[in-house]
PDB file of N, CA and C in Angstrom:
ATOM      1  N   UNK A   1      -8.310  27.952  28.240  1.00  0.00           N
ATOM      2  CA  UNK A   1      -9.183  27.040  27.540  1.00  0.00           C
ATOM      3  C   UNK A   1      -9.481  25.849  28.453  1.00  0.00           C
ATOM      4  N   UNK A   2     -10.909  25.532  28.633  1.00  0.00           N
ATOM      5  CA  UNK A   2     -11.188  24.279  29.120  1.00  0.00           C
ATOM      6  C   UNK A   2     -10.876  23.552  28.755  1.00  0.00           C
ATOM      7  N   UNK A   3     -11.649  21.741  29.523  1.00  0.00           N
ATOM      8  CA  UNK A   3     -11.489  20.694  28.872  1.00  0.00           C
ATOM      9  C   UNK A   3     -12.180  20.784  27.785  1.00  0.00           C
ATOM     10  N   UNK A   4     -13.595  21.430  28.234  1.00  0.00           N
ATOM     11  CA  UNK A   4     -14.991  21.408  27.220  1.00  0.00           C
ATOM     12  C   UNK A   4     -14.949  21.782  25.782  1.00  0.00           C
ATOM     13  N   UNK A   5     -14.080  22.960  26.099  1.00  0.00           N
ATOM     14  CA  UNK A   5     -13.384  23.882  24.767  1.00  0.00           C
ATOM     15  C   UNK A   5     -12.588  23.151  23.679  1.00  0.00           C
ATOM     16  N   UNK A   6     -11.344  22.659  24.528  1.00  0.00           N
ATOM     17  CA  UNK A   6     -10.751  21.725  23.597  1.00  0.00           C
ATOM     18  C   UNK A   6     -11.436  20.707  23.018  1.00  0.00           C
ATOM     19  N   UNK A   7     -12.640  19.486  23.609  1.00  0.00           N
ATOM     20  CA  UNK A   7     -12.797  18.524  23.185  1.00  0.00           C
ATOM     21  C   UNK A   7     -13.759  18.982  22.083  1.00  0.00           C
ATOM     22  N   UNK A   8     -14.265  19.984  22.053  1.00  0.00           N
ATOM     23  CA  UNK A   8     -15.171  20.435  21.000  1.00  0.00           C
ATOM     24  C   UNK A   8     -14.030  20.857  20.002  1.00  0.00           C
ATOM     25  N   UNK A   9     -13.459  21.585  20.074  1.00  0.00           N
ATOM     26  CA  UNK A   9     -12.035  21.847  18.971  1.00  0.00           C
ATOM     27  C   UNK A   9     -11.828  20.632  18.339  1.00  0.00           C
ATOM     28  N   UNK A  10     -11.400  19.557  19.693  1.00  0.00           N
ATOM     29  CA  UNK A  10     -10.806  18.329  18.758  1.00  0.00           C
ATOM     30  C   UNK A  10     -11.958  17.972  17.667  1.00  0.00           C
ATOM     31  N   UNK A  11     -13.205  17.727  18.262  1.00  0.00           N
ATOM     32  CA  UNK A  11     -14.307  17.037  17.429  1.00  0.00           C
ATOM     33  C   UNK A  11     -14.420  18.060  16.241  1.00  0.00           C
ATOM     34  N   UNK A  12     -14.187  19.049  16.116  1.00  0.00           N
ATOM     35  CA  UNK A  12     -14.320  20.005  14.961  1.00  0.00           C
ATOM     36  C   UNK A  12     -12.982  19.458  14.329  1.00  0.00           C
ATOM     37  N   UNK A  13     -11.646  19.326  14.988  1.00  0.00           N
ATOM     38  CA  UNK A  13     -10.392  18.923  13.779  1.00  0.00           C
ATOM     39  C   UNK A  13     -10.783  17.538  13.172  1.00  0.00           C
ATOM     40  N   UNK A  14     -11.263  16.502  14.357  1.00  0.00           N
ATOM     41  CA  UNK A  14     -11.499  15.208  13.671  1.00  0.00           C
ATOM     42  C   UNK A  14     -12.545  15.219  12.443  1.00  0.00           C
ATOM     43  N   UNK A  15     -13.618  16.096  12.419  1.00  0.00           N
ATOM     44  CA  UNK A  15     -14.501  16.091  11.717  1.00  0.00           C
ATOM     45  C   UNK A  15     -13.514  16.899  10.027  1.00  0.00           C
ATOM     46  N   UNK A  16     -12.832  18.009   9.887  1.00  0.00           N
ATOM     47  CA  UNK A  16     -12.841  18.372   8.961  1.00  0.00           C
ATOM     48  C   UNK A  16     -11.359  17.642   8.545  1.00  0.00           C
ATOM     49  N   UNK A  17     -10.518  17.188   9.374  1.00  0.00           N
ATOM     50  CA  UNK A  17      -9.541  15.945   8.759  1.00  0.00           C
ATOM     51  C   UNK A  17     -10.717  15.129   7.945  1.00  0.00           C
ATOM     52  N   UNK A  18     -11.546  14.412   8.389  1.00  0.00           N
ATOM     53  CA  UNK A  18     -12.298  13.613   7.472  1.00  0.00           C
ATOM     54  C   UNK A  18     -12.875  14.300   6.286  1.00  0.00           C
ATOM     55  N   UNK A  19     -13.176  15.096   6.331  1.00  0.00           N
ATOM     56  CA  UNK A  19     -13.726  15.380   5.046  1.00  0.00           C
ATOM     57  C   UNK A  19     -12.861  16.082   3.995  1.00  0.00           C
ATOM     58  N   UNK A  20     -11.406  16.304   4.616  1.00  0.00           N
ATOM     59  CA  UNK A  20     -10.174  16.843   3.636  1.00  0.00           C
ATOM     60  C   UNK A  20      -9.737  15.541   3.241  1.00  0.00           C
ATOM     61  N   UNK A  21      -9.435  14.200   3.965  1.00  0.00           N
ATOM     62  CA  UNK A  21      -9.209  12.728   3.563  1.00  0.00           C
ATOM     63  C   UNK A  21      -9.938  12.170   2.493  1.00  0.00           C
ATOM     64  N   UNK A  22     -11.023  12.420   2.778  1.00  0.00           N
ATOM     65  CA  UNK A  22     -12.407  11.698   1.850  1.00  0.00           C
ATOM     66  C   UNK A  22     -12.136  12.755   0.071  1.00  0.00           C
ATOM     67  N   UNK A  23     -11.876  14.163   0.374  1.00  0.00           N
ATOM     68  CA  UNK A  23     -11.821  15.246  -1.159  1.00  0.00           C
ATOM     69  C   UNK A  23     -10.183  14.766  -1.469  1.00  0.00           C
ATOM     70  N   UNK A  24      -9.378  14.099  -0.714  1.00  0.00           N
ATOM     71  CA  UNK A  24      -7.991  13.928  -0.775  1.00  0.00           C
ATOM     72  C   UNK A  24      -7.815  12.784  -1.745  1.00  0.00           C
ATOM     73  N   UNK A  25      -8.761  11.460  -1.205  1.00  0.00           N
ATOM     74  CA  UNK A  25      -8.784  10.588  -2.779  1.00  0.00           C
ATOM     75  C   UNK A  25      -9.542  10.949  -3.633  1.00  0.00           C
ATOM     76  N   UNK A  26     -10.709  11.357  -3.839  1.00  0.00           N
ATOM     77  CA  UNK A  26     -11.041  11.199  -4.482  1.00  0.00           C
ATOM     78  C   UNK A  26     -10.203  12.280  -5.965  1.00  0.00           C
ATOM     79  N   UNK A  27      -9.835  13.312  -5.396  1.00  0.00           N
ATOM     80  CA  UNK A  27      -8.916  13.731  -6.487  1.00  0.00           C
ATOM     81  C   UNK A  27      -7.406  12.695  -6.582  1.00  0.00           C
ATOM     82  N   UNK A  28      -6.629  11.923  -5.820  1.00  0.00           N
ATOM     83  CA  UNK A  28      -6.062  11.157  -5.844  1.00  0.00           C
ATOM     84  C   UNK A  28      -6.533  10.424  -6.986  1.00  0.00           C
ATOM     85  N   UNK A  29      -7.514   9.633  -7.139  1.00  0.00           N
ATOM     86  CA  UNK A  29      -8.408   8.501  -7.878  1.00  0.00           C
ATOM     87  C   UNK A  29      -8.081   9.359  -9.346  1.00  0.00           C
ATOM     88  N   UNK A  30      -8.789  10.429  -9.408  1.00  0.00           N
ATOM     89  CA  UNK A  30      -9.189  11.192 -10.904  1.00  0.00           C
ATOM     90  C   UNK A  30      -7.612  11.708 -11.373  1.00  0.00           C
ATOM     91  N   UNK A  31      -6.871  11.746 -10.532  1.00  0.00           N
ATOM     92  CA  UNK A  31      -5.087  12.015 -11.067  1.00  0.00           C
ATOM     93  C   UNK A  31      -4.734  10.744 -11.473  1.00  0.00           C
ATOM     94  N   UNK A  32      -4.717   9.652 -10.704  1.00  0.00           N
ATOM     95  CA  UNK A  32      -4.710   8.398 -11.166  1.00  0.00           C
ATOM     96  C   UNK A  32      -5.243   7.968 -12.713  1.00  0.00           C
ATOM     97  N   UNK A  33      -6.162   8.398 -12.344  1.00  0.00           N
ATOM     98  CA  UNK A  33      -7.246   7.910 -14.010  1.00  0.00           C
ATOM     99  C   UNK A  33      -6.087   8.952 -14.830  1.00  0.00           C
ATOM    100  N   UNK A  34      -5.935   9.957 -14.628  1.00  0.00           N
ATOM    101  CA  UNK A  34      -5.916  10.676 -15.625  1.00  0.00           C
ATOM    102  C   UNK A  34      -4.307  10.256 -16.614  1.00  0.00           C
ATOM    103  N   UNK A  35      -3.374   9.724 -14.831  1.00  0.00           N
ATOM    104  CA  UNK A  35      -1.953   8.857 -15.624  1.00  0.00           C
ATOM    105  C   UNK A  35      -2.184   7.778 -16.587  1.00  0.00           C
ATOM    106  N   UNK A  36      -3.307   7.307 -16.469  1.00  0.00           N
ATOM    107  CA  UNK A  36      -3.019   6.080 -17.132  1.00  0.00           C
ATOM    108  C   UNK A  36      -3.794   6.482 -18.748  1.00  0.00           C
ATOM    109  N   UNK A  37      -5.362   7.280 -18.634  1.00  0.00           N
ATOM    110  CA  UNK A  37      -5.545   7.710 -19.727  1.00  0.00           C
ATOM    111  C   UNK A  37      -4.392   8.447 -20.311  1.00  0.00           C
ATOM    112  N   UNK A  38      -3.768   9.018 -20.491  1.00  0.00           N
ATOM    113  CA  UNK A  38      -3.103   9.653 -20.830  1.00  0.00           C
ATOM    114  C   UNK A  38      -1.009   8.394 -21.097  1.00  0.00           C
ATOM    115  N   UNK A  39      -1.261   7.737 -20.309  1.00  0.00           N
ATOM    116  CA  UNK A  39      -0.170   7.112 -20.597  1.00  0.00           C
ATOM    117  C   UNK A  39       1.312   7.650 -19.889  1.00  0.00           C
ATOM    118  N   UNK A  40       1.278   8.383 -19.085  1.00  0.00           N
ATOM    119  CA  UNK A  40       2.039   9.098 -17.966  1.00  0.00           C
ATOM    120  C   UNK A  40       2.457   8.833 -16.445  1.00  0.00           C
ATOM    121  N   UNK A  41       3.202   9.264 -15.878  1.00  0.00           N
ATOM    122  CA  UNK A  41       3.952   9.105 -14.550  1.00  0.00           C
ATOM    123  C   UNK A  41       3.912   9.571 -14.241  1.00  0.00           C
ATOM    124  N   UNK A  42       5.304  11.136 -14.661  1.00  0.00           N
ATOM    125  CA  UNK A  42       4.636  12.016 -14.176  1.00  0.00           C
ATOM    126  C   UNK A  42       4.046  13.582 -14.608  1.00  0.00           C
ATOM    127  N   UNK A  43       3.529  14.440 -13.893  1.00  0.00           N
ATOM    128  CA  UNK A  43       2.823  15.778 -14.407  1.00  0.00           C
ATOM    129  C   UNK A  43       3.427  16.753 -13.651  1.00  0.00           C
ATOM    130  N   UNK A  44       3.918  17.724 -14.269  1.00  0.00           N
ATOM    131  CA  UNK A  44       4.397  18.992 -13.911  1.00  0.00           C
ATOM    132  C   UNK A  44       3.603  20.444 -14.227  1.00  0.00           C
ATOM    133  N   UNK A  45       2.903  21.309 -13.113  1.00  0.00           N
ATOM    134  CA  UNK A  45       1.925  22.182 -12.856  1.00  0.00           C
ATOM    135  C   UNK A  45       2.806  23.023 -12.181  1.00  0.00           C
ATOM    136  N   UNK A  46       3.204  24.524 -12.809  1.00  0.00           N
ATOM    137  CA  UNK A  46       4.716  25.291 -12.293  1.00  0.00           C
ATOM    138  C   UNK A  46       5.300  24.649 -11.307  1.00  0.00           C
ATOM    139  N   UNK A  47       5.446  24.990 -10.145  1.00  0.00           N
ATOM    140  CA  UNK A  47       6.324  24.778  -9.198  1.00  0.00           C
ATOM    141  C   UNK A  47       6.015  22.878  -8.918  1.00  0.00           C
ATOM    142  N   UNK A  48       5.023  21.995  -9.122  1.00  0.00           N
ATOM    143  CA  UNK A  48       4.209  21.056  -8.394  1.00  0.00           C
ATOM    144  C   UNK A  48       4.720  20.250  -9.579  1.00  0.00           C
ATOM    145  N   UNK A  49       5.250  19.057  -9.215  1.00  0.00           N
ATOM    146  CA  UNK A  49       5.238  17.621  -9.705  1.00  0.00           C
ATOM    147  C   UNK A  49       4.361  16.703  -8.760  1.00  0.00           C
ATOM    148  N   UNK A  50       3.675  15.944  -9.491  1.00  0.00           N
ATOM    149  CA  UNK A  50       3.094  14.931  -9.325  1.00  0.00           C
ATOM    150  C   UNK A  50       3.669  13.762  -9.875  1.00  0.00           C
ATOM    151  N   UNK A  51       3.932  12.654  -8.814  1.00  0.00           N
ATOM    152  CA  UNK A  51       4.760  11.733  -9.506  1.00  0.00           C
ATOM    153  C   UNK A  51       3.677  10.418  -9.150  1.00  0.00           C
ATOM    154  N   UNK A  52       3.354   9.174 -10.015  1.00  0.00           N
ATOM    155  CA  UNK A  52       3.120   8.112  -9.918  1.00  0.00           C
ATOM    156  C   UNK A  52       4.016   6.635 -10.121  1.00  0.00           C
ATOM    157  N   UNK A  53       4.212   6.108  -8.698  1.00  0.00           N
ATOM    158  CA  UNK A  53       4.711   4.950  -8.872  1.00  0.00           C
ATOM    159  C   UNK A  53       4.112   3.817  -8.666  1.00  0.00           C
ATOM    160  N   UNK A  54       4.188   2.578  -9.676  1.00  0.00           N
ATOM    161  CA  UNK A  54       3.742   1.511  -9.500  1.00  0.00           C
ATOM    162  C   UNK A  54       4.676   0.515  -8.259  1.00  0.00           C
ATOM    163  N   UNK A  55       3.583  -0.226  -7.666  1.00  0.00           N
ATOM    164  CA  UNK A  55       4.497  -1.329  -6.973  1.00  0.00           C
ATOM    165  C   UNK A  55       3.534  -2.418  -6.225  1.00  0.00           C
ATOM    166  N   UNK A  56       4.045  -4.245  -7.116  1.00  0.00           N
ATOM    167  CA  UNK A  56       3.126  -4.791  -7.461  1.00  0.00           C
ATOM    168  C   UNK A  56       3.086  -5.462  -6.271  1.00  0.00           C
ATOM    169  N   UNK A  57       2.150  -6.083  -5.808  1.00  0.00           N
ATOM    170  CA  UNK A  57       1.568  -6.512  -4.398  1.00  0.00           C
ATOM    171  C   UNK A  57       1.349  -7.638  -4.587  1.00  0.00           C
ATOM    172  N   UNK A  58       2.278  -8.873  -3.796  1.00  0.00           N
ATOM    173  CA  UNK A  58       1.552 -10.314  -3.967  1.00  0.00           C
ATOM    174  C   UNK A  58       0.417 -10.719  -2.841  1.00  0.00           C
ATOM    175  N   UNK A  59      -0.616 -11.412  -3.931  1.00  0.00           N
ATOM    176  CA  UNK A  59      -1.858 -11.572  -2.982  1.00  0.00           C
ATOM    177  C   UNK A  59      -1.357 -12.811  -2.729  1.00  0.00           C
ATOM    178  N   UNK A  60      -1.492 -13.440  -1.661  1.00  0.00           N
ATOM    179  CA  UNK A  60      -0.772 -15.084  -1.140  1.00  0.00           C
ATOM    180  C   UNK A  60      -2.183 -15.458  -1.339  1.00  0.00           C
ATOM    181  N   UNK A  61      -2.148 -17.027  -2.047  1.00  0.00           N
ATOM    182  CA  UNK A  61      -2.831 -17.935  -2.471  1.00  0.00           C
ATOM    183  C   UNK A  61      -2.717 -19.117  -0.726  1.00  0.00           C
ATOM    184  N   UNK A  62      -3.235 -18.376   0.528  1.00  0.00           N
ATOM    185  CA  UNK A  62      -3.169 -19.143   1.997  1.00  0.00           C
ATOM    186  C   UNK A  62      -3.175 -20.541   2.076  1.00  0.00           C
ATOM    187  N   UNK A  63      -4.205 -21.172   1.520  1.00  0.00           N
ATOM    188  CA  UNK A  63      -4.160 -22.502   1.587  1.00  0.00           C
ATOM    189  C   UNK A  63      -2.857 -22.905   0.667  1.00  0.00           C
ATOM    190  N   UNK A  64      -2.283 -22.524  -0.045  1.00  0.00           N
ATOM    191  CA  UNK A  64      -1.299 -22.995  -1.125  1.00  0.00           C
ATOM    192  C   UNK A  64      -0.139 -23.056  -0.318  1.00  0.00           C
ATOM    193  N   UNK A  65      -0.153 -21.612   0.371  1.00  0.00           N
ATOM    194  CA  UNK A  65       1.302 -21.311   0.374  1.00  0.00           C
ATOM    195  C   UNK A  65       1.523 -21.830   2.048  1.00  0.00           C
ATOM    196  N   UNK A  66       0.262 -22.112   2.679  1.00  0.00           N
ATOM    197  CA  UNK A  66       0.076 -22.720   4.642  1.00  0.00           C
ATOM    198  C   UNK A  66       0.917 -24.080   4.429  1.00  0.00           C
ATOM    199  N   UNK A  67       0.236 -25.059   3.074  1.00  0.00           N
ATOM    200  CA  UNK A  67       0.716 -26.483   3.130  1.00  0.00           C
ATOM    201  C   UNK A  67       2.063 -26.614   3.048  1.00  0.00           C
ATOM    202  N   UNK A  68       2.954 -25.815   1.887  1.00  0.00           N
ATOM    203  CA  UNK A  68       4.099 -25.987   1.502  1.00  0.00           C
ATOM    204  C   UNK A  68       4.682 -25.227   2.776  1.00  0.00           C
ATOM    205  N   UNK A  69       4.896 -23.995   3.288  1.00  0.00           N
ATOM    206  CA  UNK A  69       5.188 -23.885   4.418  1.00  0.00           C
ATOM    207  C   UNK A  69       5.278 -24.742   5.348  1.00  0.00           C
ATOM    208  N   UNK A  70       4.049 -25.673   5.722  1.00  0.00           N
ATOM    209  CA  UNK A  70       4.117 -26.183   6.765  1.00  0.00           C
ATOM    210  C   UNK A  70       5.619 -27.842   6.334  1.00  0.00           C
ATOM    211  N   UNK A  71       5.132 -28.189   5.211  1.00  0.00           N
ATOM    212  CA  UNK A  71       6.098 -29.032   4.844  1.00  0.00           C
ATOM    213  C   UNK A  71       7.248 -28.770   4.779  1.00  0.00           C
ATOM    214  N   UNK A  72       7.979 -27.619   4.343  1.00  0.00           N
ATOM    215  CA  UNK A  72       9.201 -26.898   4.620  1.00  0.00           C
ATOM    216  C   UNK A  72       9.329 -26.750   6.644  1.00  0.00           C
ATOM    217  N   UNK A  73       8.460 -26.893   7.237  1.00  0.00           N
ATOM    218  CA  UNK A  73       8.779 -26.310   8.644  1.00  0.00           C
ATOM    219  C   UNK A  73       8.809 -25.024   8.801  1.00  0.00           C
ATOM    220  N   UNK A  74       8.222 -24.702   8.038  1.00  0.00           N
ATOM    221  CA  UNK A  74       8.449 -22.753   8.419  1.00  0.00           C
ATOM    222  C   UNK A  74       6.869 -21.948   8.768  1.00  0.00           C
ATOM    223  N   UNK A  75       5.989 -22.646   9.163  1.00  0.00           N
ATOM    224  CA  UNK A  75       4.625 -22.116   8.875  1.00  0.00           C
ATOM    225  C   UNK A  75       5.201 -21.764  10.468  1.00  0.00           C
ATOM    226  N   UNK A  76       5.744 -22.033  11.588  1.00  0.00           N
ATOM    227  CA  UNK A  76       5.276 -21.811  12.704  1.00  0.00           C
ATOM    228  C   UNK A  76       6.267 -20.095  12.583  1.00  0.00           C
ATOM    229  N   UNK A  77       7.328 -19.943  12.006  1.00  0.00           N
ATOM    230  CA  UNK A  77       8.190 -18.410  11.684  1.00  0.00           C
ATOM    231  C   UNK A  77       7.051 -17.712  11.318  1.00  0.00           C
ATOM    232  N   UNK A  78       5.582 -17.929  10.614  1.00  0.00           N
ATOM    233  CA  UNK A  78       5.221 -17.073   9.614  1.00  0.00           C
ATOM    234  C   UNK A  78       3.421 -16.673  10.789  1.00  0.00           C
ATOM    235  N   UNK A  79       3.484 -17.965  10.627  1.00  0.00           N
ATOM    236  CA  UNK A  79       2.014 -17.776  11.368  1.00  0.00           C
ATOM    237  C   UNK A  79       0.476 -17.641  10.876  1.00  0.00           C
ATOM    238  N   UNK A  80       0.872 -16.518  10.242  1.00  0.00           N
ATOM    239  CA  UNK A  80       0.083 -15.953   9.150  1.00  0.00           C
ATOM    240  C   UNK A  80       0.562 -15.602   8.061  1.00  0.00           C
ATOM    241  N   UNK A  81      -0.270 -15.497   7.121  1.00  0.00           N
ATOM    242  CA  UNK A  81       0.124 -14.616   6.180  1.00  0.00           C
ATOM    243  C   UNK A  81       0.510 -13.024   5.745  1.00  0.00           C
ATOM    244  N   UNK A  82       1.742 -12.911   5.767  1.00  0.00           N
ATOM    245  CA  UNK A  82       2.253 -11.661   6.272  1.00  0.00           C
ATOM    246  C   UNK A  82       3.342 -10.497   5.305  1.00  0.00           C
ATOM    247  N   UNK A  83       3.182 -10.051   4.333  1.00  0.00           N
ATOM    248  CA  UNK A  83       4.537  -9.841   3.516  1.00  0.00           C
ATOM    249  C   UNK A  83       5.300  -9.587   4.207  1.00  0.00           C
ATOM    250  N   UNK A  84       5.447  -8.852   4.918  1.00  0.00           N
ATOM    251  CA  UNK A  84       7.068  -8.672   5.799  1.00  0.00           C
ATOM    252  C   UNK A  84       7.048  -9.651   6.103  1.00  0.00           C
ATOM    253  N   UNK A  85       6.932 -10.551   6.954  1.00  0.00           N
ATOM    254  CA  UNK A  85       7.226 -11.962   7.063  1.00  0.00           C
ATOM    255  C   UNK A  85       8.216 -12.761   6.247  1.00  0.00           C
ATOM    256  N   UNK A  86       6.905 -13.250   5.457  1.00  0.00           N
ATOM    257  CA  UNK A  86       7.941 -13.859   3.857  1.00  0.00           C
ATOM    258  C   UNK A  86       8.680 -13.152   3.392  1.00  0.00           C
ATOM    259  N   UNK A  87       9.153 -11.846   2.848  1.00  0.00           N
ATOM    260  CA  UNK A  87       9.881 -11.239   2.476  1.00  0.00           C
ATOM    261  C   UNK A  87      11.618 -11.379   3.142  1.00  0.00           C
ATOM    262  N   UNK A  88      10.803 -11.569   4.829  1.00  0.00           N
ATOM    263  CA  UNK A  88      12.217 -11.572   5.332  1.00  0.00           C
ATOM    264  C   UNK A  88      12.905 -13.160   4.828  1.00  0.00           C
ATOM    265  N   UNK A  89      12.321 -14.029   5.174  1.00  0.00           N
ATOM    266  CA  UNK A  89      12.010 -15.408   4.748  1.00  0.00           C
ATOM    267  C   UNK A  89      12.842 -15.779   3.607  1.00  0.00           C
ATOM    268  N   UNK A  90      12.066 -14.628   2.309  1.00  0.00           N
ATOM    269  CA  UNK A  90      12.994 -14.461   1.395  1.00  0.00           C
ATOM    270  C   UNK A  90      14.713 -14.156   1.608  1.00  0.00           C
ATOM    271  N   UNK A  91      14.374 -12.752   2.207  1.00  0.00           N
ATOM    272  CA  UNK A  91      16.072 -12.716   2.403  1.00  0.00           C
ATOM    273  C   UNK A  91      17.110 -13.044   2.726  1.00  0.00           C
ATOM    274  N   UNK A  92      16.436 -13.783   4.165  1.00  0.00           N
ATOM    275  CA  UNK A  92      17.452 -14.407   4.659  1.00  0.00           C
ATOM    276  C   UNK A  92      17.806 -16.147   4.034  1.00  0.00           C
ATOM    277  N   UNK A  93      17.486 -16.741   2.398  1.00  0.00           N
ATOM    278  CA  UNK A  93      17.545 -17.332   2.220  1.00  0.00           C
ATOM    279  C   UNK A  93      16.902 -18.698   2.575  1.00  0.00           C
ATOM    280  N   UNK A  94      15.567 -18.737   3.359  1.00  0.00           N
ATOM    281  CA  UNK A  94      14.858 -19.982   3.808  1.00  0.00           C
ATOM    282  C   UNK A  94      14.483 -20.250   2.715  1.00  0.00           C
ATOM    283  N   UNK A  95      13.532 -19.292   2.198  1.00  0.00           N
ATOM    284  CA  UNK A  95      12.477 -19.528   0.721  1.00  0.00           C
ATOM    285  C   UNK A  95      13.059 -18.568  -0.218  1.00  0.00           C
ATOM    286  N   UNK A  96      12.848 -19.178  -1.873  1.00  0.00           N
ATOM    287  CA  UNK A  96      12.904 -17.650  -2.829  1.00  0.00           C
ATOM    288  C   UNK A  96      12.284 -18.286  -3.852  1.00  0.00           C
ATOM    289  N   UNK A  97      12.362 -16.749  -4.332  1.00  0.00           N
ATOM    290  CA  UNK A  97      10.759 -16.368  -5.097  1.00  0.00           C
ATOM    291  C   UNK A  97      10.052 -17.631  -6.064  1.00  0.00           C
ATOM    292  N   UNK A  98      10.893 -18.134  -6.396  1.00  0.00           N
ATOM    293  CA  UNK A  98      11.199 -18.863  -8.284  1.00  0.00           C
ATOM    294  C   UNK A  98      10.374 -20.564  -7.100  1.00  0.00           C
ATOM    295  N   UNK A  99      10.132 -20.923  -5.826  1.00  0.00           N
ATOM    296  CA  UNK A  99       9.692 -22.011  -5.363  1.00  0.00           C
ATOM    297  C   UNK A  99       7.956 -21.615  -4.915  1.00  0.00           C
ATOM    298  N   UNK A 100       7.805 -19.846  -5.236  1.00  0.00           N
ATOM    299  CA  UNK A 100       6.783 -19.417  -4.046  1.00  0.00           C
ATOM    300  C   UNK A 100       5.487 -19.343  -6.012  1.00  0.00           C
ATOM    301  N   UNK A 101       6.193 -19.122  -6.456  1.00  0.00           N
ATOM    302  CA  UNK A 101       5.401 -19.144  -7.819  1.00  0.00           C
ATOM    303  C   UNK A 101       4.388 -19.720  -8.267  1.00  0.00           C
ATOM    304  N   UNK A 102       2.918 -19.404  -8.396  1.00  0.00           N
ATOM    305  CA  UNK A 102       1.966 -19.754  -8.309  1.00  0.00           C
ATOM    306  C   UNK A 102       0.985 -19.601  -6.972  1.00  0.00           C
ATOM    307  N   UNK A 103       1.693 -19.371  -5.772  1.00  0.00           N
ATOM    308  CA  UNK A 103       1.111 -19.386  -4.744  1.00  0.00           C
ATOM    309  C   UNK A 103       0.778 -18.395  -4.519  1.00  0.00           C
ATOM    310  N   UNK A 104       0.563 -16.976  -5.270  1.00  0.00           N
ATOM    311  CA  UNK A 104       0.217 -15.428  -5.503  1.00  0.00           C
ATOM    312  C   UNK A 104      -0.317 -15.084  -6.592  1.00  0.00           C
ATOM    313  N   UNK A 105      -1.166 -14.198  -6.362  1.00  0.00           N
ATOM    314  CA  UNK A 105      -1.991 -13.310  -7.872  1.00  0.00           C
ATOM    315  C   UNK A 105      -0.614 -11.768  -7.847  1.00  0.00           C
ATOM    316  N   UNK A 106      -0.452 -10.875  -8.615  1.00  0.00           N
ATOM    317  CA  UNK A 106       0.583 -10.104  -8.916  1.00  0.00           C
ATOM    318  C   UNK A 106      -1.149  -8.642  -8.635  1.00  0.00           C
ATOM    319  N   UNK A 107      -1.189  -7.885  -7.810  1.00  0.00           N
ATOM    320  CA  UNK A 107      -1.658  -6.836  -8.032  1.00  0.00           C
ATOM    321  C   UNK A 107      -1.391  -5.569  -8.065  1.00  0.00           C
ATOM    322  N   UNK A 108      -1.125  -4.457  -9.271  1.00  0.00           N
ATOM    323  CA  UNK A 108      -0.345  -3.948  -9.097  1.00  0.00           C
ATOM    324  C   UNK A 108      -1.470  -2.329  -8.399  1.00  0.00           C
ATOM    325  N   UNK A 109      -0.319  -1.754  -7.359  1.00  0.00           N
ATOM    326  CA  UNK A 109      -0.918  -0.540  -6.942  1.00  0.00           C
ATOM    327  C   UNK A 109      -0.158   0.640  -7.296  1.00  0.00           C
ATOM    328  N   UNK A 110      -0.534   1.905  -7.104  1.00  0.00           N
ATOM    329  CA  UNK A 110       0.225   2.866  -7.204  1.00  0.00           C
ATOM    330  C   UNK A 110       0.165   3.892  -5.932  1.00  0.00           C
ATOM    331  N   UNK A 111       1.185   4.725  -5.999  1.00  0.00           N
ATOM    332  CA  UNK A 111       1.530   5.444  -4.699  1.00  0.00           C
ATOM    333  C   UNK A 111       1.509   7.075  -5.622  1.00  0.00           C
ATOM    334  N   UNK A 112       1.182   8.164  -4.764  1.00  0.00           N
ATOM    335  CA  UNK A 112       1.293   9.534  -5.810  1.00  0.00           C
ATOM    336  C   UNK A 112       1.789  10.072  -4.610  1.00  0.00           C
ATOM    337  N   UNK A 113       3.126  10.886  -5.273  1.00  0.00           N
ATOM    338  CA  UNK A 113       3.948  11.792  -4.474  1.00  0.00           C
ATOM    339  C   UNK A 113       3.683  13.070  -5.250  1.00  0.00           C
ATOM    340  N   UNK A 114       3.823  14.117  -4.339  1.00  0.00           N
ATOM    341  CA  UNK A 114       4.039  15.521  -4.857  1.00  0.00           C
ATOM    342  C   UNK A 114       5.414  16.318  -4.360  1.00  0.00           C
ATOM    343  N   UNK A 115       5.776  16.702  -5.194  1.00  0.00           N
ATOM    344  CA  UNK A 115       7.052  17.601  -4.682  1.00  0.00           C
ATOM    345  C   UNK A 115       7.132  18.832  -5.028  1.00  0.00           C
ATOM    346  N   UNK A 116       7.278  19.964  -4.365  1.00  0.00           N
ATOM    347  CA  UNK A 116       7.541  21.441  -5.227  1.00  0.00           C
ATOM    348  C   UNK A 116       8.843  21.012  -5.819  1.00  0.00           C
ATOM    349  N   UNK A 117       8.940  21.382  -6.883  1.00  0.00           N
ATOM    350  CA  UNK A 117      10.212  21.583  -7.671  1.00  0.00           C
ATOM    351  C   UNK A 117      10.620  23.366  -8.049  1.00  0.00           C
TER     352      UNK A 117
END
């Protein structure tokens, strides 16, 4: 096999990865809809579980949370706005949660696993 051969191969894998990604949410999306119409987590199809987990995402309120940072001395640890960042921040006891309150919207997302069972 050539170079020529392969790079046409690749452009044929890159091309139909995309269009298995793109049919991949959108049934993602309509399983989604269908947990929540329905009021469910998870769905079992013989061998196939489908599982949905929530897990809520803080949106940082930047200007809120840059000032108090910077007044604490910690904006130069963070930099940006970063969850791993703050999180660590959190852990290692600089900041916690119950001072960061208000300085975030709560958005919640979900993740869908499948497992043969």
């Amino acid at each position: 096999m050539d170079l020529a051969d392969i790079a046409l191969e690749y452009d044929e894998l890159v091309s139909a990865i995309s269009v298995l990604e793109k049919r991949r949410e959108e049934l993602r999306n309509r399983i989604l809809n269908t947990f929540d119409e329905k009021g469910i987590d998870i769905l079992r199809i013989g061998n196939v579980e489908l599982k949905r987990k929530r897990v809520d995402w803080k949106l940082w309120k930047i200007r809120k949370l840059k000032s108090y940072l910077q007044e604490r001395e910690l904006w130069d640890m963070v930099e940006s706005v970063d969850r791993k960042t703050l999180s660590k921040l959190i852990e290692r006891g600089f900041l916690t949660e119950q001072e960061l309150e208000g300085m975030y919207d709560i958005e919640p997302r979900y993740s869908l696993h499948v497992n043969r069972v």
